[in-house]
N, C-alpha and C. Protein backbone atom coordinates (compact mmCIF):
# COMPACT_ATOMS: atom_id res chain seq x y z
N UNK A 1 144.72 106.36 88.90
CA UNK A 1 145.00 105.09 89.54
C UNK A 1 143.86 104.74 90.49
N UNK A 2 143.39 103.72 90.34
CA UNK A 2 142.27 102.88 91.22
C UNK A 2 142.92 103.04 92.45
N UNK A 3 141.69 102.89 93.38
CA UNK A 3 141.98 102.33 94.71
C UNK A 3 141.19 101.41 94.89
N UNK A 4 142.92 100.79 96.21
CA UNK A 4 142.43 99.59 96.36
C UNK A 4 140.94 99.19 96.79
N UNK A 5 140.02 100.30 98.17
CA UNK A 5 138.75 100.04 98.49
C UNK A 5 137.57 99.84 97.30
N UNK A 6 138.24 100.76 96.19
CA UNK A 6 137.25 100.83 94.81
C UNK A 6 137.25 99.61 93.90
N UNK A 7 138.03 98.63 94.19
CA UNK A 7 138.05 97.21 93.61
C UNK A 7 137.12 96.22 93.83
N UNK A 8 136.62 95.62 93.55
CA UNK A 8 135.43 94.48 93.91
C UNK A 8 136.68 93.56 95.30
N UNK A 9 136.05 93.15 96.66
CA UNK A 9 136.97 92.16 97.40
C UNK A 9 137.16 91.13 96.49
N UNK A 10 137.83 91.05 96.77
CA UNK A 10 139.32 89.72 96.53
C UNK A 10 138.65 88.18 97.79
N UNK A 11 138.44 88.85 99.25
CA UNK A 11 138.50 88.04 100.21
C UNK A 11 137.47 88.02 100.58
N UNK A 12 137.41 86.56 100.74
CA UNK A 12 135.29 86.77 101.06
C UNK A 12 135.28 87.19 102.72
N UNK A 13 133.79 87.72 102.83
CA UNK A 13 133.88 88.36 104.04
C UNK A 13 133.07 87.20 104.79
N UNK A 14 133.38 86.96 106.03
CA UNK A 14 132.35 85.70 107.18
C UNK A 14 131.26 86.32 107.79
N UNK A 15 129.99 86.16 106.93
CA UNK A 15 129.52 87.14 108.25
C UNK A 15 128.07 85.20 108.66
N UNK A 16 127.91 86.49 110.04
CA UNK A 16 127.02 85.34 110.70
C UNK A 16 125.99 85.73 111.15
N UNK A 17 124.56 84.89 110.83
CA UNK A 17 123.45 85.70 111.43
C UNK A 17 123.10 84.80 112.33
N UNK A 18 122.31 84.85 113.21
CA UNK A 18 122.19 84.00 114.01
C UNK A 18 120.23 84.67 114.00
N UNK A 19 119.39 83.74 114.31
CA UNK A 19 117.91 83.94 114.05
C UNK A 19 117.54 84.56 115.47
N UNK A 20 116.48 85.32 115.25
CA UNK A 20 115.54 85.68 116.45
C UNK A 20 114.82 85.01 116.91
N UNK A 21 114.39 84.31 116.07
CA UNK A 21 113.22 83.27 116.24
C UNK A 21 112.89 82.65 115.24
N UNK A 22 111.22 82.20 115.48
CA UNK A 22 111.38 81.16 114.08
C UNK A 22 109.70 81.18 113.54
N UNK A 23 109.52 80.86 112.03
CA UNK A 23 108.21 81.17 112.14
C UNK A 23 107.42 79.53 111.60
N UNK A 24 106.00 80.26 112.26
CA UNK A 24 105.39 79.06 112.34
C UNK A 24 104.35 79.09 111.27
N UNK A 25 103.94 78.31 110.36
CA UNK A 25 103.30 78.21 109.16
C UNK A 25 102.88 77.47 109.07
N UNK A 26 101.58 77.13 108.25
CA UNK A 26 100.58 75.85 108.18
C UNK A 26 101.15 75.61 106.69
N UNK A 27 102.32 75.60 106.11
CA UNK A 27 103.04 75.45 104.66
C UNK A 27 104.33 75.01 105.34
N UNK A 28 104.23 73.35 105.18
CA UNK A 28 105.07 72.64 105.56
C UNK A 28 105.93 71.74 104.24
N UNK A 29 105.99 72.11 103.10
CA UNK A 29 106.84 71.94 101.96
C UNK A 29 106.65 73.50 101.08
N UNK A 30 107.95 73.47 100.62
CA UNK A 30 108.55 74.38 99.88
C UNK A 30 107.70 74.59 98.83
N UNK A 31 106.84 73.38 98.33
CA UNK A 31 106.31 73.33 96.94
C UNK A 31 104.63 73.79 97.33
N UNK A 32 104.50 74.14 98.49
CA UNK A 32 103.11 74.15 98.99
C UNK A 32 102.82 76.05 98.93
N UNK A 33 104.06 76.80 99.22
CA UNK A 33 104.76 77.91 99.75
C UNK A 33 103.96 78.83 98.61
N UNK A 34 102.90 80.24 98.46
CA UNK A 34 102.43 80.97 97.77
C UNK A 34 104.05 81.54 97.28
N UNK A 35 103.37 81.52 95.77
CA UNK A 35 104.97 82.53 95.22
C UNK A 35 105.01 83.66 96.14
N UNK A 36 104.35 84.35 96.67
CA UNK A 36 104.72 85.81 96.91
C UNK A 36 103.51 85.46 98.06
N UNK A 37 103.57 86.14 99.57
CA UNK A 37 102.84 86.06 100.40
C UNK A 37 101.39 86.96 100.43
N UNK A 38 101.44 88.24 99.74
CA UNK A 38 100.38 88.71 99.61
C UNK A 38 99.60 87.77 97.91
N UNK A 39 100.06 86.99 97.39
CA UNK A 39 99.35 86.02 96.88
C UNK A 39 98.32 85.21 97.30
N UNK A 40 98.31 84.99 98.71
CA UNK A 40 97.47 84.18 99.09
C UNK A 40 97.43 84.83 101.23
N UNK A 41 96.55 84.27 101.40
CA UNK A 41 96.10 84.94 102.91
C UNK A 41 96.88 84.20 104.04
N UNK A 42 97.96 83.21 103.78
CA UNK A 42 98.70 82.81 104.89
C UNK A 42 99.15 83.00 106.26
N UNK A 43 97.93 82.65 107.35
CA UNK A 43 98.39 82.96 108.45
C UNK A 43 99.54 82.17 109.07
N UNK A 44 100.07 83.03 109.63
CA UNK A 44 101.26 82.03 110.73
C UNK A 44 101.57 83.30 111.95
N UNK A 45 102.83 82.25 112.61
CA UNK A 45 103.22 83.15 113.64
C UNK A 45 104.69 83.55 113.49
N UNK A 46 104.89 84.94 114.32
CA UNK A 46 106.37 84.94 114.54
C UNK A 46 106.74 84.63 115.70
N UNK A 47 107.30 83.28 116.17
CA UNK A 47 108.19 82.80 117.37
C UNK A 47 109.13 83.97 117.92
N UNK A 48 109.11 84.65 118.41
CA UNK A 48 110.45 85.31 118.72
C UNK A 48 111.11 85.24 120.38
N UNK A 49 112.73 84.86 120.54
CA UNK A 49 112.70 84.34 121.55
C UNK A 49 112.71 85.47 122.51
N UNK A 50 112.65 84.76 123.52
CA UNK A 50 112.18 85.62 124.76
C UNK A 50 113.43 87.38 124.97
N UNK A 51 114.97 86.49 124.68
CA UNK A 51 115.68 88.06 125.16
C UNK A 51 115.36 88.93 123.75
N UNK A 52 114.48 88.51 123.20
CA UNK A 52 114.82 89.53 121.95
C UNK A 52 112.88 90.10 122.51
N UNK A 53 112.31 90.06 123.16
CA UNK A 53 111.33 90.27 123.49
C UNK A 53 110.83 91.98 123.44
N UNK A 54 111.98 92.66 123.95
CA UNK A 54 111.94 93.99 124.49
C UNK A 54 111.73 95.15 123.11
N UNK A 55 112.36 94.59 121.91
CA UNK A 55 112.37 94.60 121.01
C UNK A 55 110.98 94.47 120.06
N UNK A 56 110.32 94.13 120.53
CA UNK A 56 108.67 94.30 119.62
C UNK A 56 108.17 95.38 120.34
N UNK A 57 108.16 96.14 121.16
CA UNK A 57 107.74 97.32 121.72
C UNK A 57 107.14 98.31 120.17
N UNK A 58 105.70 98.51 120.18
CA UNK A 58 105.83 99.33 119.18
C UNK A 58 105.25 98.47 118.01
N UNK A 59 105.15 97.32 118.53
CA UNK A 59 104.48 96.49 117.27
C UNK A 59 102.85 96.35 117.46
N UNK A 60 102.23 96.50 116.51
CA UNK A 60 100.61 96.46 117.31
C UNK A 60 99.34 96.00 116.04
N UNK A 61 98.69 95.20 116.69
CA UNK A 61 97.95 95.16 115.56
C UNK A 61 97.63 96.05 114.64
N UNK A 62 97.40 95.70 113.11
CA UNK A 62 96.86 96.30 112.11
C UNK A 62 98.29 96.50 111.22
N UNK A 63 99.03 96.88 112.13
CA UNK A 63 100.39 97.49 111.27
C UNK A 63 101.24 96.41 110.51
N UNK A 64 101.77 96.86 109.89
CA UNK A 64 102.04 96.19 108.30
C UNK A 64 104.05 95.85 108.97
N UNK A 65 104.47 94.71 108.81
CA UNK A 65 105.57 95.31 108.85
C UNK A 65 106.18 94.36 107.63
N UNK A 66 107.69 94.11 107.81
CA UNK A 66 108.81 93.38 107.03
C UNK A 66 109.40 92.33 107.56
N UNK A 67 109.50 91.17 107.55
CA UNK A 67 110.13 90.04 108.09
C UNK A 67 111.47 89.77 107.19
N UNK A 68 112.19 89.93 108.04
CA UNK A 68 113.81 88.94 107.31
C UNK A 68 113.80 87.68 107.11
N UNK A 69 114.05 86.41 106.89
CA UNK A 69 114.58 84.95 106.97
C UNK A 69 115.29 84.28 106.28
N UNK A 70 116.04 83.13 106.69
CA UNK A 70 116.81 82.56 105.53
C UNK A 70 116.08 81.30 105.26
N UNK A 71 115.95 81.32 104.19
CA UNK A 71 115.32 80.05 103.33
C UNK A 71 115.95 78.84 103.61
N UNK A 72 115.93 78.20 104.68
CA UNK A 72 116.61 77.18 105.32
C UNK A 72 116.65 75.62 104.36
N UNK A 73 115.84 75.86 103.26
CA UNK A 73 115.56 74.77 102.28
C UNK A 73 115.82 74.90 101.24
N UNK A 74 116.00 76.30 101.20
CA UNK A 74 116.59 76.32 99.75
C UNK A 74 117.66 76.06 98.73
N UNK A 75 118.03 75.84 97.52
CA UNK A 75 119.45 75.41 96.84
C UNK A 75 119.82 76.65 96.91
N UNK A 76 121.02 76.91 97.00
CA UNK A 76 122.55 77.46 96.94
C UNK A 76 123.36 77.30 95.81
N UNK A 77 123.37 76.38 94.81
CA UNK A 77 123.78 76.46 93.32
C UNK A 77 123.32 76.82 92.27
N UNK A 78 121.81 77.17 92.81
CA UNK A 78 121.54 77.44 91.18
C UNK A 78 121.75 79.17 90.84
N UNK A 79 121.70 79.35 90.17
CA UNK A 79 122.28 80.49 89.29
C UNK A 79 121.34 81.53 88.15
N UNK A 80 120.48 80.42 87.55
CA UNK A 80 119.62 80.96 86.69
C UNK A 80 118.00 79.63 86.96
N UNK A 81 117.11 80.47 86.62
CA UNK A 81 115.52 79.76 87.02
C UNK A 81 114.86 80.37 86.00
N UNK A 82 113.88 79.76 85.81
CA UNK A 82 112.61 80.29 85.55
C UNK A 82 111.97 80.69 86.51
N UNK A 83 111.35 82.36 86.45
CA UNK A 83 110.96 82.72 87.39
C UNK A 83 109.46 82.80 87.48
N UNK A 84 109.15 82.84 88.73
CA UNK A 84 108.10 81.75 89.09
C UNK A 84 107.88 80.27 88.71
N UNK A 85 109.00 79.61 88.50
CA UNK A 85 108.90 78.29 88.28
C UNK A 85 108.14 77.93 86.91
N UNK A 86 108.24 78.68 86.23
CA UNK A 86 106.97 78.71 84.66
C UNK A 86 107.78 78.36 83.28
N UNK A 87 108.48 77.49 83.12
CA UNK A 87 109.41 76.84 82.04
C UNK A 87 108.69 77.61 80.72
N UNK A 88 107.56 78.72 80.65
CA UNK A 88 107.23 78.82 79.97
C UNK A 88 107.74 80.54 79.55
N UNK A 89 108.36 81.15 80.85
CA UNK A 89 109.14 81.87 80.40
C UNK A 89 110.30 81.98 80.39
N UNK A 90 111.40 82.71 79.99
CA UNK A 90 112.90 82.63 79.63
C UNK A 90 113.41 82.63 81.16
N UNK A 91 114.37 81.96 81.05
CA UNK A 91 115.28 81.92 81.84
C UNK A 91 116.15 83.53 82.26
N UNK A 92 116.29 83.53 83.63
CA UNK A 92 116.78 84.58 84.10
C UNK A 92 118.23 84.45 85.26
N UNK A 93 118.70 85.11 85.76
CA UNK A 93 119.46 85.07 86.76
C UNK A 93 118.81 85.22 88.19
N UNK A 94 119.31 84.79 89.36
CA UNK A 94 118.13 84.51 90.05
C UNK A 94 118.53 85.80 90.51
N UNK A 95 119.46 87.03 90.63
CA UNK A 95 119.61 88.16 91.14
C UNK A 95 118.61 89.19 90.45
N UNK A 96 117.40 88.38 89.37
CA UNK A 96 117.03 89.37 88.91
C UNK A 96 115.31 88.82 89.06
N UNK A 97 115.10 87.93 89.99
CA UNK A 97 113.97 87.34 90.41
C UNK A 97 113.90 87.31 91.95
N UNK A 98 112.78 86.75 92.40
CA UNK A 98 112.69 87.03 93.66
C UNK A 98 112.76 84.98 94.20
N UNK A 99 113.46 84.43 93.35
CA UNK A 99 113.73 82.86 93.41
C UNK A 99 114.25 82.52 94.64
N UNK A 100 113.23 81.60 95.44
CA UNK A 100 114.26 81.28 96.79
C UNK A 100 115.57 80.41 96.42
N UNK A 101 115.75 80.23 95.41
CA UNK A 101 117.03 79.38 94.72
C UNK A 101 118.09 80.26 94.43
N UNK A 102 119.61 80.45 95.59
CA UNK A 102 120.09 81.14 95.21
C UNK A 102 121.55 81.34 96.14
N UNK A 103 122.16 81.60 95.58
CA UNK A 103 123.36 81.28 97.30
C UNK A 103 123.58 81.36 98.43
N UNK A 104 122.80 82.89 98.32
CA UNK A 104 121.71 83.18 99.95
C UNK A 104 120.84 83.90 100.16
N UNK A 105 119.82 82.27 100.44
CA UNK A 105 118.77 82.32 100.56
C UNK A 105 117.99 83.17 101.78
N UNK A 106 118.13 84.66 101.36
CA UNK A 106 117.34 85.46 101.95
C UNK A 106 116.37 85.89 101.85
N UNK A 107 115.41 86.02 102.47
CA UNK A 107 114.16 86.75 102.34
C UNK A 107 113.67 87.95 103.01
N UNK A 108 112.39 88.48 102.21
CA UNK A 108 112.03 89.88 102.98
C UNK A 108 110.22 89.17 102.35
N UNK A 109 109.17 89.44 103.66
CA UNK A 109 108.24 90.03 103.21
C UNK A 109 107.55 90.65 103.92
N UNK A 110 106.30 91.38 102.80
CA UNK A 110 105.76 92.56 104.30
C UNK A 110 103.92 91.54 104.60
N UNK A 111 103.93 91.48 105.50
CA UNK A 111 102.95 91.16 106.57
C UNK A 111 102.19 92.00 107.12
N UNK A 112 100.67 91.46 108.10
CA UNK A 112 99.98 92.35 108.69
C UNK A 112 100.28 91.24 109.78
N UNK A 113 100.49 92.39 110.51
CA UNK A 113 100.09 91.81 112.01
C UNK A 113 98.80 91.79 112.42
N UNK A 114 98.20 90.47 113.07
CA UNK A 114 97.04 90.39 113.42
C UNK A 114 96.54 90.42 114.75
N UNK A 115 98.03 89.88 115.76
CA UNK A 115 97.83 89.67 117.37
C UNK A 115 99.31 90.11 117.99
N UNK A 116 99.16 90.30 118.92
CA UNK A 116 100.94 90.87 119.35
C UNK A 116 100.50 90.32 121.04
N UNK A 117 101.26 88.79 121.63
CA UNK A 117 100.80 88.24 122.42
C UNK A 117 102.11 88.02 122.69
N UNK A 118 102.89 88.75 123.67
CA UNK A 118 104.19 88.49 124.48
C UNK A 118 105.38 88.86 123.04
N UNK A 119 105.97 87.25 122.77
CA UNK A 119 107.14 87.37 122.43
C UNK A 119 106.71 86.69 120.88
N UNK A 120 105.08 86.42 120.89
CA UNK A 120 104.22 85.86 119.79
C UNK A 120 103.31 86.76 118.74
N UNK A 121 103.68 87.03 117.31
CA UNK A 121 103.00 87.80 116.41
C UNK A 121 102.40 87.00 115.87
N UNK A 122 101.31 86.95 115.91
CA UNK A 122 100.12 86.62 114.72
C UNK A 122 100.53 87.45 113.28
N UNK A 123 100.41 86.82 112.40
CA UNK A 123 100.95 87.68 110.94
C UNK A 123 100.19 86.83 109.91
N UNK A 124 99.38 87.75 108.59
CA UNK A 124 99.22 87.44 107.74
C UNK A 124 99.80 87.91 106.97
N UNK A 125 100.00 86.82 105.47
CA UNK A 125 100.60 87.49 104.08
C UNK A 125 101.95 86.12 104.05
N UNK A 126 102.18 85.39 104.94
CA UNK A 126 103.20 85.13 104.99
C UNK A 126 103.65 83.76 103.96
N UNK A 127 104.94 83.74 103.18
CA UNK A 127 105.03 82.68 102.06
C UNK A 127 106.25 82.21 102.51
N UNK A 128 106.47 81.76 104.00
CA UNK A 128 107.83 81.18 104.65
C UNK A 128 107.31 79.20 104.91
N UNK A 129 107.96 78.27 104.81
CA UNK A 129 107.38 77.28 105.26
C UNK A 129 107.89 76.98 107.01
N UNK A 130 106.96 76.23 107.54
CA UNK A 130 107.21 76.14 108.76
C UNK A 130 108.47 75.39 109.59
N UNK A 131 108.84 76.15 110.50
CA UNK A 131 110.17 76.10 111.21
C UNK A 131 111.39 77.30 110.21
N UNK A 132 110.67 78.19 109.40
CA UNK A 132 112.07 78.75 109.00
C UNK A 132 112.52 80.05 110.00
N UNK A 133 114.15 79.80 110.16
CA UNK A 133 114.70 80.91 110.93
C UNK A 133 114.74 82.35 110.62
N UNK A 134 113.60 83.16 111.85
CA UNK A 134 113.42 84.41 111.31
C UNK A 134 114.33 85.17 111.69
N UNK A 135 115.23 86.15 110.85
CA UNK A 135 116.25 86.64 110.96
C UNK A 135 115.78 88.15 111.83
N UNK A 136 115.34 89.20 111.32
CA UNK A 136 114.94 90.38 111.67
C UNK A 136 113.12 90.87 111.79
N UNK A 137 113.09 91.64 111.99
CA UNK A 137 111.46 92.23 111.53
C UNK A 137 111.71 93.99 112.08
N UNK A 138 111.39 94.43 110.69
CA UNK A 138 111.68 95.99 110.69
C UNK A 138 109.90 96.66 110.02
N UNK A 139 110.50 97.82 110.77
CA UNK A 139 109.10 98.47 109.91
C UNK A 139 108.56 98.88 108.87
N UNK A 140 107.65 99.72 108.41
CA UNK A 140 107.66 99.44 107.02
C UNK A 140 108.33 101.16 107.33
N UNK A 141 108.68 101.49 105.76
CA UNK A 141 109.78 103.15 106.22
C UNK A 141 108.66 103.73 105.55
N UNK A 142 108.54 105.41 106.80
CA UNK A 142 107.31 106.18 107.03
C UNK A 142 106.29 105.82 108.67
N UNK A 143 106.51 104.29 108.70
CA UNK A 143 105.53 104.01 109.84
C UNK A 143 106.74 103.96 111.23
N UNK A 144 107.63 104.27 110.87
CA UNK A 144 108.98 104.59 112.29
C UNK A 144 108.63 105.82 112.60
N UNK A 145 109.41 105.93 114.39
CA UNK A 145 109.09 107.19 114.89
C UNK A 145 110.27 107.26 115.09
């Protein structure tokens, strides 16, 4: 006999993120945005607000890290894409692409930090357009103490 925890939920769960900050990008449409950030040399910044400040301790130039965000522009219905936008290959599910088209629109990418100025990261690599809400920034795993 199954249990009940071993069942897929029934009840959707609420969860809520609320942003750290926000990043700043010279890619001000979605359609401008490198597929993938180490695609192209995209500098920007990470805004991060001031009480979350204490929290970059440990961040320093050169080092590589991971940015969270939610794709604040992105669709929420679609389901299946061509990935990378290329009608020229088959259609996929977007759980099996890295498509900002998707119910939630989350992101991860890894970055170099270039400047670490207060509550302000300089970062290259980055394929976010500007004003999107940055959720987290973790390290890369191996470079934690």
């Amino acid at each position: 006999m199954k249990n009940e925890k071993d069942s897929v939920a029934t009840t959707p769960l609420e969860i809520i993120l609320r942003p750290i900050g926000v990043i700043r990008s010279p890619v001000t449409e979605p359609a401008q945005a490198p597929r993938q950030g180490e695609e192209a040399a995209v500098r920007g910044q990470l805004i991060v607000e001031e009480r979350y400040r204490e929290g970059l301790l440990g961040i320093e130039e050169g080092s590589k890290v991971v940015i969270v965000y939610w794709m604040h522009l992105a669709g929420r219905d679609v389901l299946q894409v061509h990935p990378r936008g290329d009608p020229g290959r088959p259609v996929r599910g977007v759980f099996s692409t890295r498509s900002p088209q998707r119910p939630n629109p989350v992101s991860l990418q890894v970055v170099e930090v270039t400047r670490v100025r207060g509550a302000v990261i300089d970062v290259i690599g980055l394929d976010a357009v500007d004003g999107t809400p940055l959720l987290d920034i973790k390290c890369i795993l191996g470079d934690s103490v």
